[in-house]
Protein backbone atom coordinates (compact mmCIF):
# COMPACT_ATOMS: atom_id res chain seq x y z
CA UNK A 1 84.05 140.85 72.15
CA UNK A 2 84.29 141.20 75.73
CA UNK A 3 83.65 137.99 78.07
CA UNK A 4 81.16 137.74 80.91
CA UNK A 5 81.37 135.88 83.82
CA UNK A 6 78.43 134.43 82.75
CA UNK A 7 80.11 132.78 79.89
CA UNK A 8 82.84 131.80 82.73
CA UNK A 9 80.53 129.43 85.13
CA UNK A 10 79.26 128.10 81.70
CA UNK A 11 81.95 126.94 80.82
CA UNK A 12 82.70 125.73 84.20
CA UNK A 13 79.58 123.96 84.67
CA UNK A 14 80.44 121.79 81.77
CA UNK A 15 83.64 120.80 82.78
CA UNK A 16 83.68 117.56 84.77
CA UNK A 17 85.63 116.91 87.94
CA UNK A 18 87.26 113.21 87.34
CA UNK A 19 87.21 112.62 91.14
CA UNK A 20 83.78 113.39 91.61
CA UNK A 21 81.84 112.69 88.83
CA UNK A 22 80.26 116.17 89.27
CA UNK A 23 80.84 119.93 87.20
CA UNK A 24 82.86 122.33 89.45
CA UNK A 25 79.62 124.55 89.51
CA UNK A 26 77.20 122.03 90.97
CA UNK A 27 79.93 120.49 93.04
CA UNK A 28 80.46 123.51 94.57
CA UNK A 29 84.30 123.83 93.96
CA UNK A 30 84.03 127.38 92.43
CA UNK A 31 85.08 130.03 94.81
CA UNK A 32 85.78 133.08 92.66
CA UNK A 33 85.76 134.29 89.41
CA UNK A 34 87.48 137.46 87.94
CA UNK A 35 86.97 138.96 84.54
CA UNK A 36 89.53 141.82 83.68
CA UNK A 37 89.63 142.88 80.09
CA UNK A 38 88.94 139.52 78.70
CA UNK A 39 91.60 138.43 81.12
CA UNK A 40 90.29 135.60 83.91
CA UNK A 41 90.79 134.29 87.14
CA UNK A 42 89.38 131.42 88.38
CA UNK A 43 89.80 129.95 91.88
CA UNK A 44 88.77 126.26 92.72
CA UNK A 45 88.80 125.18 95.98
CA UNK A 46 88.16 121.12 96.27
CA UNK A 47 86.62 119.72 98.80
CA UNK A 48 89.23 116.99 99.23
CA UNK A 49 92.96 116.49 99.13
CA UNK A 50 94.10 116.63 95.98
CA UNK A 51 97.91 116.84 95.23
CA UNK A 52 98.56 114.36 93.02
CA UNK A 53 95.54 115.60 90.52
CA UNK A 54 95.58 118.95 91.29
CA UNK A 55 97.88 120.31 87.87
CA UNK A 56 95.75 118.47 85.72
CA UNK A 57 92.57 119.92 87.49
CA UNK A 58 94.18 122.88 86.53
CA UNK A 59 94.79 122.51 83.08
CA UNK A 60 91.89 120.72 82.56
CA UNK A 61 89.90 124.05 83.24
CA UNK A 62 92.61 126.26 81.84
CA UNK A 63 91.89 124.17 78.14
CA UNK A 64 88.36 124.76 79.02
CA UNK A 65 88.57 128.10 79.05
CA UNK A 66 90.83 128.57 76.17
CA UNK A 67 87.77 127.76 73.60
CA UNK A 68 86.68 130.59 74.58
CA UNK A 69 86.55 133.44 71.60
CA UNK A 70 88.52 136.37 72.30
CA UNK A 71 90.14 135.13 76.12
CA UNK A 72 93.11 136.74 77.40
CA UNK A 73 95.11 135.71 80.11
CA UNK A 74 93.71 132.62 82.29
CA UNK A 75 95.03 132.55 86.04
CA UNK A 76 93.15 129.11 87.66
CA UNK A 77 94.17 128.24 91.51
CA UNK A 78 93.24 125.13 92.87
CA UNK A 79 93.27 124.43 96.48
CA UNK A 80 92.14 121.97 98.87
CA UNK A 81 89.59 121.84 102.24
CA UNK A 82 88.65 119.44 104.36
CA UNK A 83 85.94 120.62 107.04
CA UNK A 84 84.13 118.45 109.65
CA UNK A 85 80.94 116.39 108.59
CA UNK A 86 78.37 115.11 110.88
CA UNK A 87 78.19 111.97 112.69
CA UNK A 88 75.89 109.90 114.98
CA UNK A 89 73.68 111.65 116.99
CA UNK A 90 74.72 112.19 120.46
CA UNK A 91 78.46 110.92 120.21
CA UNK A 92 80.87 114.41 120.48
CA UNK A 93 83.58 115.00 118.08
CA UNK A 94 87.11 114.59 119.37
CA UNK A 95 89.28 117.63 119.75
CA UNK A 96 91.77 118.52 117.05
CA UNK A 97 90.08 115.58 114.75
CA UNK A 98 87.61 116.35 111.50
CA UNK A 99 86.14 113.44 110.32
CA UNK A 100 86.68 110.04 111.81
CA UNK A 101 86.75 107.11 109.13
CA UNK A 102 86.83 103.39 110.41
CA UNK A 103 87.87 100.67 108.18
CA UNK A 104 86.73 97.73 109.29
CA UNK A 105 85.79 93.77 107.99
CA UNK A 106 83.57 91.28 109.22
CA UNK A 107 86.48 88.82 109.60
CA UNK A 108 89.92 88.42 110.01
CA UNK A 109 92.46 87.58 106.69
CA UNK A 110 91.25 90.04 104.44
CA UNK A 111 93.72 92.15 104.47
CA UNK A 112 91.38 95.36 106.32
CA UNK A 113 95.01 96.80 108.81
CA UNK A 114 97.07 96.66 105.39
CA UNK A 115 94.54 98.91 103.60
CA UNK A 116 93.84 101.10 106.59
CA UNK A 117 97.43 102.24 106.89
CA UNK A 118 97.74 102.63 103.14
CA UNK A 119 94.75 104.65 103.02
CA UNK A 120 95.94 106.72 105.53
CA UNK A 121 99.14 107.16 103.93
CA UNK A 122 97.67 108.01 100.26
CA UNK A 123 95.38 110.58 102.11
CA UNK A 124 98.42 112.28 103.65
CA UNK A 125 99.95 111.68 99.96
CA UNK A 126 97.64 113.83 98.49
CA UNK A 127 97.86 116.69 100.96
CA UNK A 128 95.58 116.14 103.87
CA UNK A 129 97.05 115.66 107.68
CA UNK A 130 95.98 112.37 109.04
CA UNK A 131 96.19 110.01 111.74
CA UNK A 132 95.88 106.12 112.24
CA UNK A 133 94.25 104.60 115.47
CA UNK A 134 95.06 100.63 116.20
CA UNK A 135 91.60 99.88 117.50
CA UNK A 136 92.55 96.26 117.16
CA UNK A 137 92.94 95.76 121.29
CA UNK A 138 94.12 92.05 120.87
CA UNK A 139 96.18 92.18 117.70
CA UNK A 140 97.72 95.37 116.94
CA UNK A 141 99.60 95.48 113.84
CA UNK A 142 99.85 99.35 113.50
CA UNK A 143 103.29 99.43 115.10
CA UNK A 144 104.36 96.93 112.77
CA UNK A 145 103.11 98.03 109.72
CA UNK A 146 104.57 101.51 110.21
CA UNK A 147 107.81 100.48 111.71
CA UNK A 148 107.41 102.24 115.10
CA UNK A 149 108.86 100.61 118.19
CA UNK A 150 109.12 104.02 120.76
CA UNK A 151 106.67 104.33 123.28
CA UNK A 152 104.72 107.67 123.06
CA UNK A 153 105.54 110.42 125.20
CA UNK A 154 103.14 112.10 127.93
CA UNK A 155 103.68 115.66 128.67
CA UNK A 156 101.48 115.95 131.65
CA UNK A 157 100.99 112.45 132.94
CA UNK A 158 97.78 112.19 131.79
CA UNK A 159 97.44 112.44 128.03
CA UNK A 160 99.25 111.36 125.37
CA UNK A 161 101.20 112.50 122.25
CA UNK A 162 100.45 110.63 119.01
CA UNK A 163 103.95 108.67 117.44
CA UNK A 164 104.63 110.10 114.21
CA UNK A 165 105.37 107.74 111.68
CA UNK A 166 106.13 108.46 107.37
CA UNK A 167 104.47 111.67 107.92
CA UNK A 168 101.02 110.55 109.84
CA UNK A 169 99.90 110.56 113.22
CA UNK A 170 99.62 106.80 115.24
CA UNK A 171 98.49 105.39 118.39
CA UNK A 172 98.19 101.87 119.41
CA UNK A 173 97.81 99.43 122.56
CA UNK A 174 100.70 98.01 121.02
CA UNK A 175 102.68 101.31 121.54
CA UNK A 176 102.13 100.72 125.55
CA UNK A 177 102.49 96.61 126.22
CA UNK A 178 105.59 94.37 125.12
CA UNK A 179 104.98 93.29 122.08
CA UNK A 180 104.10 89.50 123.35
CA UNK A 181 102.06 90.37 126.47
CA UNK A 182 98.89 88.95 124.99
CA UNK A 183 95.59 90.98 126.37
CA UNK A 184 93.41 88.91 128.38
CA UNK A 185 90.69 91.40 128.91
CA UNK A 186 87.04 90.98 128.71
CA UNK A 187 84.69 93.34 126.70
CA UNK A 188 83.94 96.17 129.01
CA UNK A 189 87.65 96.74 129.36
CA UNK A 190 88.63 96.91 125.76
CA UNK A 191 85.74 99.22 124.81
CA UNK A 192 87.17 101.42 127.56
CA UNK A 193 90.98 100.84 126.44
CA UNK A 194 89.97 101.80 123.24
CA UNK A 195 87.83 105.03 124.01
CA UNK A 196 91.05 106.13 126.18
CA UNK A 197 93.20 105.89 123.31
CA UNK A 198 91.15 107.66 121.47
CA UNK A 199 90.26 110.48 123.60
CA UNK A 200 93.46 111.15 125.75
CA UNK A 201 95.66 111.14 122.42
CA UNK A 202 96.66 114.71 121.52
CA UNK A 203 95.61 114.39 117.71
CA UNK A 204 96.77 117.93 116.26
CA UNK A 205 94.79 118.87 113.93
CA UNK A 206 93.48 115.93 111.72
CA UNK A 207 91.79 116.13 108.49
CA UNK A 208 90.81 112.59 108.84
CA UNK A 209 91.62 110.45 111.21
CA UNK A 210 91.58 106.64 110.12
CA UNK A 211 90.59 104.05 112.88
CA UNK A 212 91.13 100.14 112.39
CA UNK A 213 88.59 98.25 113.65
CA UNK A 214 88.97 94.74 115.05
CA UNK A 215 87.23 92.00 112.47
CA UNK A 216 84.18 91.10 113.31
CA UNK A 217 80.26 92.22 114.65
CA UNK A 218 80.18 91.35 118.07
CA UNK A 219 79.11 93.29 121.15
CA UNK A 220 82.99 95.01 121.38
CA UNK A 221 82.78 96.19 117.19
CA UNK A 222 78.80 97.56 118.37
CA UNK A 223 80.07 99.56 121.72
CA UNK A 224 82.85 101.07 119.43
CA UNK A 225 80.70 102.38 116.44
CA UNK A 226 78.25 103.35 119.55
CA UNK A 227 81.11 105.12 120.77
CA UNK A 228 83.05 106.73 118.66
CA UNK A 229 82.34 109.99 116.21
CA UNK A 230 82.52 108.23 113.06
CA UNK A 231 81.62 110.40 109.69
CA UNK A 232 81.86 107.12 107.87
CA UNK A 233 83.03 103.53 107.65
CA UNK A 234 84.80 101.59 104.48
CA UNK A 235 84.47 97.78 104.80
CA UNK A 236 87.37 95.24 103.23
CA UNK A 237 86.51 91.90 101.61
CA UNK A 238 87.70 89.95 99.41
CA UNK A 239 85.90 88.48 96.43
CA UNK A 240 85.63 85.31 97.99
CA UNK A 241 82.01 84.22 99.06
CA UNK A 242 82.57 83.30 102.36
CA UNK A 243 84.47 86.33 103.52
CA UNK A 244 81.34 88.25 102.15
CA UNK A 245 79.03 86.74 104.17
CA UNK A 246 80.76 88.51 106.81
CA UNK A 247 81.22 91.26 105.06
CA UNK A 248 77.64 92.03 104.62
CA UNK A 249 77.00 91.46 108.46
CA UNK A 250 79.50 93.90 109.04
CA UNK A 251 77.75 96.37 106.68
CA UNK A 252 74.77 95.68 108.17
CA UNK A 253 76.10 96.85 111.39
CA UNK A 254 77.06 99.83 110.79
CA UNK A 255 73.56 100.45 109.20
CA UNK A 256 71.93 99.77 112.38
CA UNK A 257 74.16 102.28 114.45
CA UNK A 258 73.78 105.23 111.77
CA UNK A 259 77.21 105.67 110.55
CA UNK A 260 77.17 105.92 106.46
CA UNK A 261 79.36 103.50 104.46
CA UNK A 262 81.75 105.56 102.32
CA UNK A 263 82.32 102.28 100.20
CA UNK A 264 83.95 98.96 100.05
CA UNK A 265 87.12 97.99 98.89
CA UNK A 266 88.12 94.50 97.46
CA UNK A 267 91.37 92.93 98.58
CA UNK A 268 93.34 89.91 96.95
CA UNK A 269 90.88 90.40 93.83
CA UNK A 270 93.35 88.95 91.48
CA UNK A 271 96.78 87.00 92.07
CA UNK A 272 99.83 87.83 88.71
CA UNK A 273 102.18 84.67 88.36
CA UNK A 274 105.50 86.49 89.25
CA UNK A 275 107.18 83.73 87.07
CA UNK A 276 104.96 83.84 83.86
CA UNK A 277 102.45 86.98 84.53
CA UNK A 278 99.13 84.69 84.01
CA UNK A 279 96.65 86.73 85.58
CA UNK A 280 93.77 84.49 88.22
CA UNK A 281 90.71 85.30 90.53
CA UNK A 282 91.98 83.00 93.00
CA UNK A 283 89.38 83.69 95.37
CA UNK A 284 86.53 84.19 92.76
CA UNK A 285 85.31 87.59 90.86
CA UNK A 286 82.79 90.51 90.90
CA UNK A 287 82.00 89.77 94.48
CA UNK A 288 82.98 93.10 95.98
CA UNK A 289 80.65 95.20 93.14
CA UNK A 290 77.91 92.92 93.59
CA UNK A 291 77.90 93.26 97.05
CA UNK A 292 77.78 97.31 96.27
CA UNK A 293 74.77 96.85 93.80
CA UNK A 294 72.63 94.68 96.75
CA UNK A 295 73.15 97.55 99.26
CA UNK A 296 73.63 100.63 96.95
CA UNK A 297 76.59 101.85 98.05
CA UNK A 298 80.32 102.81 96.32
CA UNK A 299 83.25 100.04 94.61
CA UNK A 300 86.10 102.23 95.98
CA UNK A 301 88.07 99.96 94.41
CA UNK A 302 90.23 96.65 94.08
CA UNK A 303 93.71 95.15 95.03
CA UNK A 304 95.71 92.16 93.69
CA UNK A 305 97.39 89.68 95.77
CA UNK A 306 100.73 90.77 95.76
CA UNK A 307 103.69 89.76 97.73
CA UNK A 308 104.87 93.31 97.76
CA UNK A 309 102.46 94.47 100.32
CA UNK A 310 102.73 92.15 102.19
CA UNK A 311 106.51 92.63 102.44
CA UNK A 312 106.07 95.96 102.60
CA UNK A 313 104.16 96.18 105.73
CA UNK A 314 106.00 93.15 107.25
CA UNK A 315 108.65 95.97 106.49
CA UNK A 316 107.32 98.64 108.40
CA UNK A 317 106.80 100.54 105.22
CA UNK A 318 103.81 99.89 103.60
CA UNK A 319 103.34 100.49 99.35
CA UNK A 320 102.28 104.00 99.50
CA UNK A 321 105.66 105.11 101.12
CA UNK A 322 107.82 102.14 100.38
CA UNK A 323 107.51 102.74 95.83
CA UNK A 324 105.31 106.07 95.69
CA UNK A 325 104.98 105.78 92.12
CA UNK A 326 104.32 102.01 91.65
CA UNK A 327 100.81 100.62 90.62
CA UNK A 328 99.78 99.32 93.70
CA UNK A 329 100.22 103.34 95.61
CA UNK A 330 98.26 104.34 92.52
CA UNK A 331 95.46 102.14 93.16
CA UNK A 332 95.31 103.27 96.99
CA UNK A 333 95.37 107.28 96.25
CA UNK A 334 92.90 106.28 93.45
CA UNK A 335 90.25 104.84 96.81
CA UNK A 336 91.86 107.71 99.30
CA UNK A 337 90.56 110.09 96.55
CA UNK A 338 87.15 108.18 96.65
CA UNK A 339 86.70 108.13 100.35
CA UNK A 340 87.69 111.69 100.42
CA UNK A 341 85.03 112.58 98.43
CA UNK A 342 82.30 110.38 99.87
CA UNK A 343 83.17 112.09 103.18
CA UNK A 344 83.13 115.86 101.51
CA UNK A 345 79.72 114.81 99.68
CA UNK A 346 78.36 114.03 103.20
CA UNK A 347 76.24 116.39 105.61
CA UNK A 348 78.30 119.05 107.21
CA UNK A 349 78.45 119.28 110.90
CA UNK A 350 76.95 122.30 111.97
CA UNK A 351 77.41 121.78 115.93
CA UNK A 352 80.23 124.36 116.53
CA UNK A 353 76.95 127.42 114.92
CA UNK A 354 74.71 126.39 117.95
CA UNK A 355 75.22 128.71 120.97
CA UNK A 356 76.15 127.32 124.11
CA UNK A 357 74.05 127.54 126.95
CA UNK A 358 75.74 128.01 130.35
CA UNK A 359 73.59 127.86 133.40
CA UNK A 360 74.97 130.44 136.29
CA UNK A 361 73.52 130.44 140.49
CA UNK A 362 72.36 133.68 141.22
């Protein structure tokens, strides 16, 4: 009995992408198919980065085929692509960047600069090249949390080069002032500090490049999401009910300006005893998923309260690089994976097909 290619995307559409939720037919991941004498070849191409899943993807669909009667040889690739989604209307994408994701909280304490740089790092974990902007004018705790202390370089006395840190991309106003020259500025000039950074860093080449917003909603965290090309947002909380009051205003926010939220992720949700293991919401439960049922959108996911990552990025290397295969790194790939996929699932951009128009005196 000889098999059909037919029989192939069958069998493909009823195999389930864990990431996504979705069949690698519908979701689009199936980029070729082969059929040689009852011996296949199957190429899937992901739409996000996907090292640490991508043998079991494989074999997944490699089992999958296997039921079929009469199969030869099975040959399945999987590779990863990450290609530029849209963004608000009228705000131009940044040279050598993709997809712009902001992490942000609608106050301070939660925890939102910790899970920033350890989402960046599980994104560059799982394959993808990524960078980290310290949007936080008057705090910066990027330099801090990655263990940089050189100043970036300028090549041409006008632009910058990004400081490379545990295998990622960073800038920060902390990379440019002594690291206890407080910033006295007033609005105007931090939006404008901020959009420099930004814009006259040489990013080469991001997949994704993760900015950390200041906490809060105020007139600065509006003239930044205004300002910026941001594909999506993620918002930190905790489950505590004051911190998502805040939380929701932030949402809210970002609503108002047009930028989709990717999801929110739950910090401190549980504290573990380190002397007897007893397991406590400290700062209450389910807060974080109700808050995602009220407004529709995605639980990414949830962190403890654990000592280690706060040591960790006190040590200037935070969980994902400092024990790569501990729980806590698992959890943050797990919501990198998420995100990643809540960006792929979003519209494309398309600006780069349009012609452009240049106007010449006769």
């Amino acid at each position: 009995m000889t098999i059909s290619e037919q029989q192939i995307q069958t069998i493909l559409k009823q195999t389930i992408d864990p990431t996504t939720g979705k069949d690698y037919v519908t979701g689009k991941s199936v980029t070729h198919v082969q059929v040689d004498q009852n011996n296949v070849s199957v190429d899937i191409e992901l739409g996000y980065p996907a090292s640490s899943v991508k043998n079991s993807v494989q074999q997944q669909i490699t089992d999958a085929l296997r039921t079929l009667p009469g199969i030869g040889n099975i040959h399945v690739t999987v590779s990863s692509k990450i290609i530029p989604h849209s963004v608000q209307q009228g705000v131009k994408l940044i040279p050598g960047v993709k997809n712009i994701i902001a992490v942000a909280s609608g106050k301070g304490g939660v925890g939102k600069s910790a899970t920033a740089v350890n989402l960046a790092l599980a994104l560059a974990a799982e394959g993808a090249s990524v960078g980290i902007l310290d949007a936080d004018i008057y705090g910066p705790s990027q330099p801090q949390m990655l263990g940089i202390t050189n100043h970036p370089d300028s090549l041409d006395g006008k632009t910058m080069e990004p400081v490379y840190a545990h295998g990622i991309q960073a800038m920060s106003i902390g990379l440019l002032i002594d690291v206890e020259t407080p910033m006295v500025w007033r609005g105007p000039m931090v939006t404008q500090a901020l959009q420099q950074l930004l814009n006259d860093t040489n990013w080469k080449d991001l997949d994704y490049l993760i900015v950390d917003l200041p906490p809060g909603t105020g007139d600065i965290q509006l003239t930044l999401a205004q300002k910026i090309p941001v594909t999506g947002a993620v918002i930190v909380t905790t489950p505590q009910d004051i911190a998502l009051l805040d939380a929701r205003k932030g949402l809210k926010m970002f609503e108002k300006v047009g930028i989709p939220i990717l999801g929110i992720v739950e910090n401190m949700s549980t504290h573990t005893c380190s002397n007897c293991g007893h397991t406590e919401p400290i700062f209450g439960t389910g807060g974080g998923e109700k808050m995602c049922r009220d407004y529709n959108v995605e639980f990414l996911g949830a962190l403890p309260l654990d000592i280690k990552i706060r040591e960790h990025t006190d040590a200037g290397k935070p969980s994902v690089v400092a024990e790569p295969d501990g729980k806590i790194a698992e959890t943050y790939r797990l919501i990198a994976r998420r995100v990643a996929v809540k960006v792929a699932a979003s519209a494309e951009d398309h600006s780069e097909l349009f012609a452009k128009i240049i106007m010449e005196n006769d």
